[in-house]
PDB file of N, CA and C in Angstrom:
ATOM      1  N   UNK A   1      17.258 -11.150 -10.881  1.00  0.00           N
ATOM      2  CA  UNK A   1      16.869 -10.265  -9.810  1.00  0.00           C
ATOM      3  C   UNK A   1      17.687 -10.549  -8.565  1.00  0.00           C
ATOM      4  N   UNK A   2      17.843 -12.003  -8.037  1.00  0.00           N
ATOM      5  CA  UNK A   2      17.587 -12.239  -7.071  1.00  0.00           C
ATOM      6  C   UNK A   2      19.277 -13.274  -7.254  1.00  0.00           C
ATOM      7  N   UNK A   3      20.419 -13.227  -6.434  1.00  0.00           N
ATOM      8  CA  UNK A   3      21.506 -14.561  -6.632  1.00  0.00           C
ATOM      9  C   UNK A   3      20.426 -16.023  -6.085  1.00  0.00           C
ATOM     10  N   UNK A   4      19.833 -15.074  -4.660  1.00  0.00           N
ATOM     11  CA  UNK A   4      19.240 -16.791  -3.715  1.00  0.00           C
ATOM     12  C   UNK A   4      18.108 -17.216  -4.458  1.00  0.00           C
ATOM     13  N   UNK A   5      18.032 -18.002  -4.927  1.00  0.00           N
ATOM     14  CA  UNK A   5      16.859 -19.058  -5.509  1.00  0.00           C
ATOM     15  C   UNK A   5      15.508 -18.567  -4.279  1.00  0.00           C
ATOM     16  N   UNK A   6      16.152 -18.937  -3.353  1.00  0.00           N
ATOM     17  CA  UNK A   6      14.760 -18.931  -2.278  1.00  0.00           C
ATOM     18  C   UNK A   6      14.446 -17.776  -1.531  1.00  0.00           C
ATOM     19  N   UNK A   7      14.637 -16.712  -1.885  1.00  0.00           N
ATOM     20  CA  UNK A   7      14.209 -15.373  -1.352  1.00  0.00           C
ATOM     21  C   UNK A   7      14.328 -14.724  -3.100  1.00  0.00           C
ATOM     22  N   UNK A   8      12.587 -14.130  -2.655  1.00  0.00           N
ATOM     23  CA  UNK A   8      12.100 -13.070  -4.191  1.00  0.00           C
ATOM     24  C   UNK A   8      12.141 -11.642  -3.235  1.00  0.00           C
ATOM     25  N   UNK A   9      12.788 -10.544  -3.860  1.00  0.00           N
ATOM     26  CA  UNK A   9      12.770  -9.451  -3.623  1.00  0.00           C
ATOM     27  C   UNK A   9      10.995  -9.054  -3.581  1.00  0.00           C
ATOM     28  N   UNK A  10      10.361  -8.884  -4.620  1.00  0.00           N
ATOM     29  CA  UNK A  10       9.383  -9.088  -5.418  1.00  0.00           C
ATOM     30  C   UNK A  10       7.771  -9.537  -3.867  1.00  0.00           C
ATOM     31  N   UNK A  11       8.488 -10.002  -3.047  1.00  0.00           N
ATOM     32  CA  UNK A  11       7.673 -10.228  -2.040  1.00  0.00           C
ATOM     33  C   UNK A  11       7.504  -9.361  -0.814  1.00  0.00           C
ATOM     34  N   UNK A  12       8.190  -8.299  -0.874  1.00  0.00           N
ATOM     35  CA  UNK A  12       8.517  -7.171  -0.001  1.00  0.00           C
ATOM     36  C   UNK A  12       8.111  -5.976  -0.371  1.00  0.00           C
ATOM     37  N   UNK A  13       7.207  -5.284   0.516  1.00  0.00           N
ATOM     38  CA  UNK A  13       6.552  -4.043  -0.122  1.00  0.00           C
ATOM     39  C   UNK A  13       7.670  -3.110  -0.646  1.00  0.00           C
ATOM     40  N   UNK A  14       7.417  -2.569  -1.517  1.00  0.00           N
ATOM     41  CA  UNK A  14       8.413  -1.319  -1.853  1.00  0.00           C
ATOM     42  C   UNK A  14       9.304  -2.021  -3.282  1.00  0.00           C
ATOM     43  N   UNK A  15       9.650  -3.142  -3.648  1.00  0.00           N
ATOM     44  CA  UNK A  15      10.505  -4.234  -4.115  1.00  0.00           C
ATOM     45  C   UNK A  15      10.109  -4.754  -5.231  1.00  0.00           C
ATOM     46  N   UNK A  16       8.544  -4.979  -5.103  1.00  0.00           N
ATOM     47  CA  UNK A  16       7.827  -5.324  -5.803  1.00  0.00           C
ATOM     48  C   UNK A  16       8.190  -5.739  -7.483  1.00  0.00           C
ATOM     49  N   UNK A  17       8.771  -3.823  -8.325  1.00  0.00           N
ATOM     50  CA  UNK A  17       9.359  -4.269  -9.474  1.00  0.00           C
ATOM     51  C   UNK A  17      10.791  -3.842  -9.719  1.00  0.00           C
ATOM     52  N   UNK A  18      11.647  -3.776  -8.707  1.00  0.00           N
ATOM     53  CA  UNK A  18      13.094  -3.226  -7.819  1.00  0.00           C
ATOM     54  C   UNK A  18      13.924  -4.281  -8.445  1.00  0.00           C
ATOM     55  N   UNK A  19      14.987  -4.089  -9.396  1.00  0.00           N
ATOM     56  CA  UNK A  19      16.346  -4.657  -9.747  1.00  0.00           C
ATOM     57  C   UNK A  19      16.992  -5.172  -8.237  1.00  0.00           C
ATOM     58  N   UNK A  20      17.056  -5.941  -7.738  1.00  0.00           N
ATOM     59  CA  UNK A  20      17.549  -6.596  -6.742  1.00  0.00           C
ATOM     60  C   UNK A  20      18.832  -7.034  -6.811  1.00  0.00           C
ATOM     61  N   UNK A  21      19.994  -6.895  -6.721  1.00  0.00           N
ATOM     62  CA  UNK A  21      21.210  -7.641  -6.297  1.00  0.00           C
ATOM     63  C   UNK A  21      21.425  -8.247  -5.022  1.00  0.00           C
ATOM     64  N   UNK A  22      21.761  -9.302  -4.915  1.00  0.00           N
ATOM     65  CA  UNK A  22      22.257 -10.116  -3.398  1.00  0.00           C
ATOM     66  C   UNK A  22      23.511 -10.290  -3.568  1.00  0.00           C
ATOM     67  N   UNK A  23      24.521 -10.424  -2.201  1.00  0.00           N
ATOM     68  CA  UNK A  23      25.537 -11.111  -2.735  1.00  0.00           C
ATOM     69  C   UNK A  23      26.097 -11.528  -0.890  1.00  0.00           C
ATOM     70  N   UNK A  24      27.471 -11.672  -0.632  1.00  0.00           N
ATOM     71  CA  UNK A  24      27.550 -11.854   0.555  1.00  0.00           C
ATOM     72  C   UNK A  24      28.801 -11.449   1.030  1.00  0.00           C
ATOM     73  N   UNK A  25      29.257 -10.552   1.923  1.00  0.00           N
ATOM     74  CA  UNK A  25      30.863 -10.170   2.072  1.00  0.00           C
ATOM     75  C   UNK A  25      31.654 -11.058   2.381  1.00  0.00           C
ATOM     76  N   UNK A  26      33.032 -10.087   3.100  1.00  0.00           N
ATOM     77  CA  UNK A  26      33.629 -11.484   3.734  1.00  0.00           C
ATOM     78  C   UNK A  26      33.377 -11.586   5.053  1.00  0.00           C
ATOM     79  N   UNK A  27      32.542 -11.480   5.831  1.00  0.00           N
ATOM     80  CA  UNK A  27      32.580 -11.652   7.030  1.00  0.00           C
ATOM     81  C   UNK A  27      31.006 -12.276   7.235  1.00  0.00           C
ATOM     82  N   UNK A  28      30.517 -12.589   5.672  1.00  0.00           N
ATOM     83  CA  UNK A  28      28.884 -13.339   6.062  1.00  0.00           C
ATOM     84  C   UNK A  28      27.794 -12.986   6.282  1.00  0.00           C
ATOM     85  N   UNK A  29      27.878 -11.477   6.062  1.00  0.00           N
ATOM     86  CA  UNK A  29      26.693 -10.815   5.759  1.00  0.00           C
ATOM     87  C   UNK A  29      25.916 -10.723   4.707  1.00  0.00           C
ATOM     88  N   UNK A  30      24.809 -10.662   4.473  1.00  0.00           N
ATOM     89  CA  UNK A  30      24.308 -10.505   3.025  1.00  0.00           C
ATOM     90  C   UNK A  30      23.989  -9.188   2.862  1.00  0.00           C
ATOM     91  N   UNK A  31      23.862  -9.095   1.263  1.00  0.00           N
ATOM     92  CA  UNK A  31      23.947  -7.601   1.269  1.00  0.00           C
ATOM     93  C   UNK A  31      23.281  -7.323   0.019  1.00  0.00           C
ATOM     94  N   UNK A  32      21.884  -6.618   0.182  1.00  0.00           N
ATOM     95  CA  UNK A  32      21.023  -6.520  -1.041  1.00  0.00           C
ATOM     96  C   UNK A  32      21.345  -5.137  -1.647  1.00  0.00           C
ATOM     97  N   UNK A  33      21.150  -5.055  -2.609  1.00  0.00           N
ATOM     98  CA  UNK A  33      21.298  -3.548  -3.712  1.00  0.00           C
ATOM     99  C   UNK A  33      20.386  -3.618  -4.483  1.00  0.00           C
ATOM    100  N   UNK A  34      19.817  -2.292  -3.996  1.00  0.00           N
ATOM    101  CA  UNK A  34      18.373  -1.599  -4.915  1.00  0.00           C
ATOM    102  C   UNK A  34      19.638  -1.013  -6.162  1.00  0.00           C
ATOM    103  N   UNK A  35      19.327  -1.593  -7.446  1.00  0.00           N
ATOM    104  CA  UNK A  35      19.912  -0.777  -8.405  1.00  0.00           C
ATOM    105  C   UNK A  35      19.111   0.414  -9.037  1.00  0.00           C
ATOM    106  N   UNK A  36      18.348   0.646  -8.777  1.00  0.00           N
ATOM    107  CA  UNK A  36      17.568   1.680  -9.312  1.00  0.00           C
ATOM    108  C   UNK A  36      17.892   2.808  -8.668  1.00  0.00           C
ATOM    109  N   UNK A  37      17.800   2.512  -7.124  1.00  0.00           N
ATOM    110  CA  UNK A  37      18.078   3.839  -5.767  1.00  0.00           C
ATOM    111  C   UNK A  37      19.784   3.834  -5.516  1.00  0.00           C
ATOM    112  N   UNK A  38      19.990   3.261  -6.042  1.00  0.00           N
ATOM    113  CA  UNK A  38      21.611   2.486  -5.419  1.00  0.00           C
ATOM    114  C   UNK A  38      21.591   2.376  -3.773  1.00  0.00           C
ATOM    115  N   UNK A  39      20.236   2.545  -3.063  1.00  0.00           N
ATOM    116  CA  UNK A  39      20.547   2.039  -1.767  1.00  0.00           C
ATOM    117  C   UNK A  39      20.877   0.397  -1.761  1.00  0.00           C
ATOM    118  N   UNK A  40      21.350   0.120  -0.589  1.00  0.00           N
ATOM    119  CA  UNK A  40      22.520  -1.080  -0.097  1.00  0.00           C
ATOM    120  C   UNK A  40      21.410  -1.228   1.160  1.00  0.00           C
ATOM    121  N   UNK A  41      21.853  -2.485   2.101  1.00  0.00           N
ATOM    122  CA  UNK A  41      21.392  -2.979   2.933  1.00  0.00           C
ATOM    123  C   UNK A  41      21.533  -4.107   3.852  1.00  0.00           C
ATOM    124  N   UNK A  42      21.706  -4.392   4.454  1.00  0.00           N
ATOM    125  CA  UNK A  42      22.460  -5.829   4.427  1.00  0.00           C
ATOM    126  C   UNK A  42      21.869  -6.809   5.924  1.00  0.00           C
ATOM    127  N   UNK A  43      21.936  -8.147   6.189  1.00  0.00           N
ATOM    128  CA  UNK A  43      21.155  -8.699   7.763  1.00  0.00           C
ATOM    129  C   UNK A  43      21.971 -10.234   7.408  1.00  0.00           C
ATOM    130  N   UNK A  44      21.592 -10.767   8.559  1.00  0.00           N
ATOM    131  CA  UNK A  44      22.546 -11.900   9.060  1.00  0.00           C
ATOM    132  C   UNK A  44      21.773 -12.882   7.774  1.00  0.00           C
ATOM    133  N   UNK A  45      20.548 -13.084   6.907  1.00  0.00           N
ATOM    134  CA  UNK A  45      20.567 -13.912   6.112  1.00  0.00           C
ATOM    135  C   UNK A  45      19.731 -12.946   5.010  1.00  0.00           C
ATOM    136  N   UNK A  46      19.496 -14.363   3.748  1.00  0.00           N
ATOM    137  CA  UNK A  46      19.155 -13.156   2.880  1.00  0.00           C
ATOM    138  C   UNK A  46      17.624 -12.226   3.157  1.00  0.00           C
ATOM    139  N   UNK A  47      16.603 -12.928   3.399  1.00  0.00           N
ATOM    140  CA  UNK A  47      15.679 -12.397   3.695  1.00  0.00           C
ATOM    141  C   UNK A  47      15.339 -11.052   4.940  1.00  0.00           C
ATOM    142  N   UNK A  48      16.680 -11.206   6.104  1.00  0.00           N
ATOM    143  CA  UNK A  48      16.630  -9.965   6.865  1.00  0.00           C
ATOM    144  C   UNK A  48      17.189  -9.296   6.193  1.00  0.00           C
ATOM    145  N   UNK A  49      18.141  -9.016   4.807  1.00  0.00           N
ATOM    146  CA  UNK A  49      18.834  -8.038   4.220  1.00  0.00           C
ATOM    147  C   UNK A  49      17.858  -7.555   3.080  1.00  0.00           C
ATOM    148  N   UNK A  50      16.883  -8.268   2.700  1.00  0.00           N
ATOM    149  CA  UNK A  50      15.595  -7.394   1.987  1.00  0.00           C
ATOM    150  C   UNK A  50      14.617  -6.993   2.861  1.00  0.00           C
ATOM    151  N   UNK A  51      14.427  -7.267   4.269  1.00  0.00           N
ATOM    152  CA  UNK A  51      13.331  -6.712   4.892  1.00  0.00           C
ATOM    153  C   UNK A  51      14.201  -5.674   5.149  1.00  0.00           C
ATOM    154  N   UNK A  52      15.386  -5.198   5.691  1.00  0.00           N
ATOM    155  CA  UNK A  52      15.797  -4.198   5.922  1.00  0.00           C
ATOM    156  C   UNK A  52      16.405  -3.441   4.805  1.00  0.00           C
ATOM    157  N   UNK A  53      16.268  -3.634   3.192  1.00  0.00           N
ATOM    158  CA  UNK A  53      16.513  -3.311   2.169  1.00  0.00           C
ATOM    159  C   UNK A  53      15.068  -1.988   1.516  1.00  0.00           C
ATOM    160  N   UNK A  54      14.061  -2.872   1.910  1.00  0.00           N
ATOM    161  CA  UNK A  54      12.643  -2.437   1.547  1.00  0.00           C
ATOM    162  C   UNK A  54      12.352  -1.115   2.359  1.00  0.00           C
ATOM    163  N   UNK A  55      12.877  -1.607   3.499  1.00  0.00           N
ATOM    164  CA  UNK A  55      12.346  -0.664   4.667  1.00  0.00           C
ATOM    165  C   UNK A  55      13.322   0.860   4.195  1.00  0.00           C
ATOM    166  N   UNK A  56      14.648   0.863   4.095  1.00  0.00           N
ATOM    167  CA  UNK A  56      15.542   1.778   3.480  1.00  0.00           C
ATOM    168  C   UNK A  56      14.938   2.211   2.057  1.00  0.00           C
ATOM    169  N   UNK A  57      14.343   1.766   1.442  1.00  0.00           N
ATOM    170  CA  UNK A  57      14.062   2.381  -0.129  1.00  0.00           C
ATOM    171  C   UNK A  57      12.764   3.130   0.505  1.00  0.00           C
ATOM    172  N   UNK A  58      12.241   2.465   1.020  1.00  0.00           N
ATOM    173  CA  UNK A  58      10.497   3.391   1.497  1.00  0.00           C
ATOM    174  C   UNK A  58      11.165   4.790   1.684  1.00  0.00           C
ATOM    175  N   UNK A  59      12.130   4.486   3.072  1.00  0.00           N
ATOM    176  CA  UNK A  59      12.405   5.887   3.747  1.00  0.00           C
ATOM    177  C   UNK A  59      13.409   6.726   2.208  1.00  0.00           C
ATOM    178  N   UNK A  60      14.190   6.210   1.401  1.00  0.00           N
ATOM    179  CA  UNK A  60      14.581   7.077   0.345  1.00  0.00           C
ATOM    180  C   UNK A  60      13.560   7.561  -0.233  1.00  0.00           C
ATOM    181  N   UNK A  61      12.816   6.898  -0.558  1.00  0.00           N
ATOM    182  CA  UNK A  61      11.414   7.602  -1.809  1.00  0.00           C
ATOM    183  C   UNK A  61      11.310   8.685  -0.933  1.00  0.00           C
ATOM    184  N   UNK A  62      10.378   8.491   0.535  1.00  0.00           N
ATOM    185  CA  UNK A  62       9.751   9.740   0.937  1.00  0.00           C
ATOM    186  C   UNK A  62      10.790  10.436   1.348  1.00  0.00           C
ATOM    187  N   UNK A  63      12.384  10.504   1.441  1.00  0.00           N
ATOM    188  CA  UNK A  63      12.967  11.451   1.950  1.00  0.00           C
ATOM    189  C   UNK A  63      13.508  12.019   0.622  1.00  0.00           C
ATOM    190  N   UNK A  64      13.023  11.657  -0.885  1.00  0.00           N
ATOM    191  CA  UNK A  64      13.485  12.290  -2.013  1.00  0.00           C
ATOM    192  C   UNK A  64      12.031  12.416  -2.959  1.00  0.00           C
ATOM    193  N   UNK A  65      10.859  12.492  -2.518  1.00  0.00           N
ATOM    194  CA  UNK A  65       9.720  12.736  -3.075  1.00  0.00           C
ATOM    195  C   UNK A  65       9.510  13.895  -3.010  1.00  0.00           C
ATOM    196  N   UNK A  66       8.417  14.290  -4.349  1.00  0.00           N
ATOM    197  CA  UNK A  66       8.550  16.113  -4.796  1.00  0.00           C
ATOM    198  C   UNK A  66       7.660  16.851  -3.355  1.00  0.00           C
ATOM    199  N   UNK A  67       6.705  15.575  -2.977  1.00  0.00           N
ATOM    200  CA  UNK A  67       5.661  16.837  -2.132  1.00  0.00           C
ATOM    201  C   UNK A  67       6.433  17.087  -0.774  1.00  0.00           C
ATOM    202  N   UNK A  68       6.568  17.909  -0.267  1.00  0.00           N
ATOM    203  CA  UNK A  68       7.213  18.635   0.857  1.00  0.00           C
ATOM    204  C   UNK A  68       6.386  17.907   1.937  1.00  0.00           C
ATOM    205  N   UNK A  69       5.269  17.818   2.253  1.00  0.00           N
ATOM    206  CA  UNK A  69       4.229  18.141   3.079  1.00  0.00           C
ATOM    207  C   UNK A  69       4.200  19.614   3.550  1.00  0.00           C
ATOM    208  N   UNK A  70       4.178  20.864   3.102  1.00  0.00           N
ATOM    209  CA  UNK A  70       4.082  21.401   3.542  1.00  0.00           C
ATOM    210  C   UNK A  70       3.260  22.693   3.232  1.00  0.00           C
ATOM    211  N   UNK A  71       1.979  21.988   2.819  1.00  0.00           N
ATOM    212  CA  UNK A  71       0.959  22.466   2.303  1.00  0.00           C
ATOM    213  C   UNK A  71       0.346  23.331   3.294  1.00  0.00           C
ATOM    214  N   UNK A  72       0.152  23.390   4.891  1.00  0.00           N
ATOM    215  CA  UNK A  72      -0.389  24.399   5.295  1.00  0.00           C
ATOM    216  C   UNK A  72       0.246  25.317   5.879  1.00  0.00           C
ATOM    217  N   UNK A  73       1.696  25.830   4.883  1.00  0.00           N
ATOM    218  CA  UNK A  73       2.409  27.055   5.608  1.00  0.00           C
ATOM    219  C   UNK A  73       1.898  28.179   4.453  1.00  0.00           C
TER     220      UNK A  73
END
């Protein structure tokens, strides 16, 4: 799931049962990949690059989920 031993994807809402990739560029960022969404994500260590990983898949689901909201037009 996970390259870092010490950060579980798996602990982050949204992540829960999410194919996780970590890895790190060249300039020292980390950089998580939802393989399922192919969203990307990335923060100065690994755990800010899955809180801001999680937070990006939420907003994909609801910006690619069937219900519109737009039930009272």
């Amino acid at each position: 799931m996970s390259s870092d031993a010490d950060v579980d994807p798996s602990d982050y809402e949204g992540l829960e049962d999410a194919d996780v990739t970590m890895r790190v560029n060249d300039h020292g960022l980390h950089i998580a990949d939802d393989e399922e969404t192919g969203v990307s994500s990335q923060g100065q260590t690994p755990e800010d690059a899955l809180e801001n990983l999680a937070a990006a898949v939420r907003s994909y689901r609801e910006a690619t989920a069937d219900d519109t909201g737009d039930d009272w037009l």
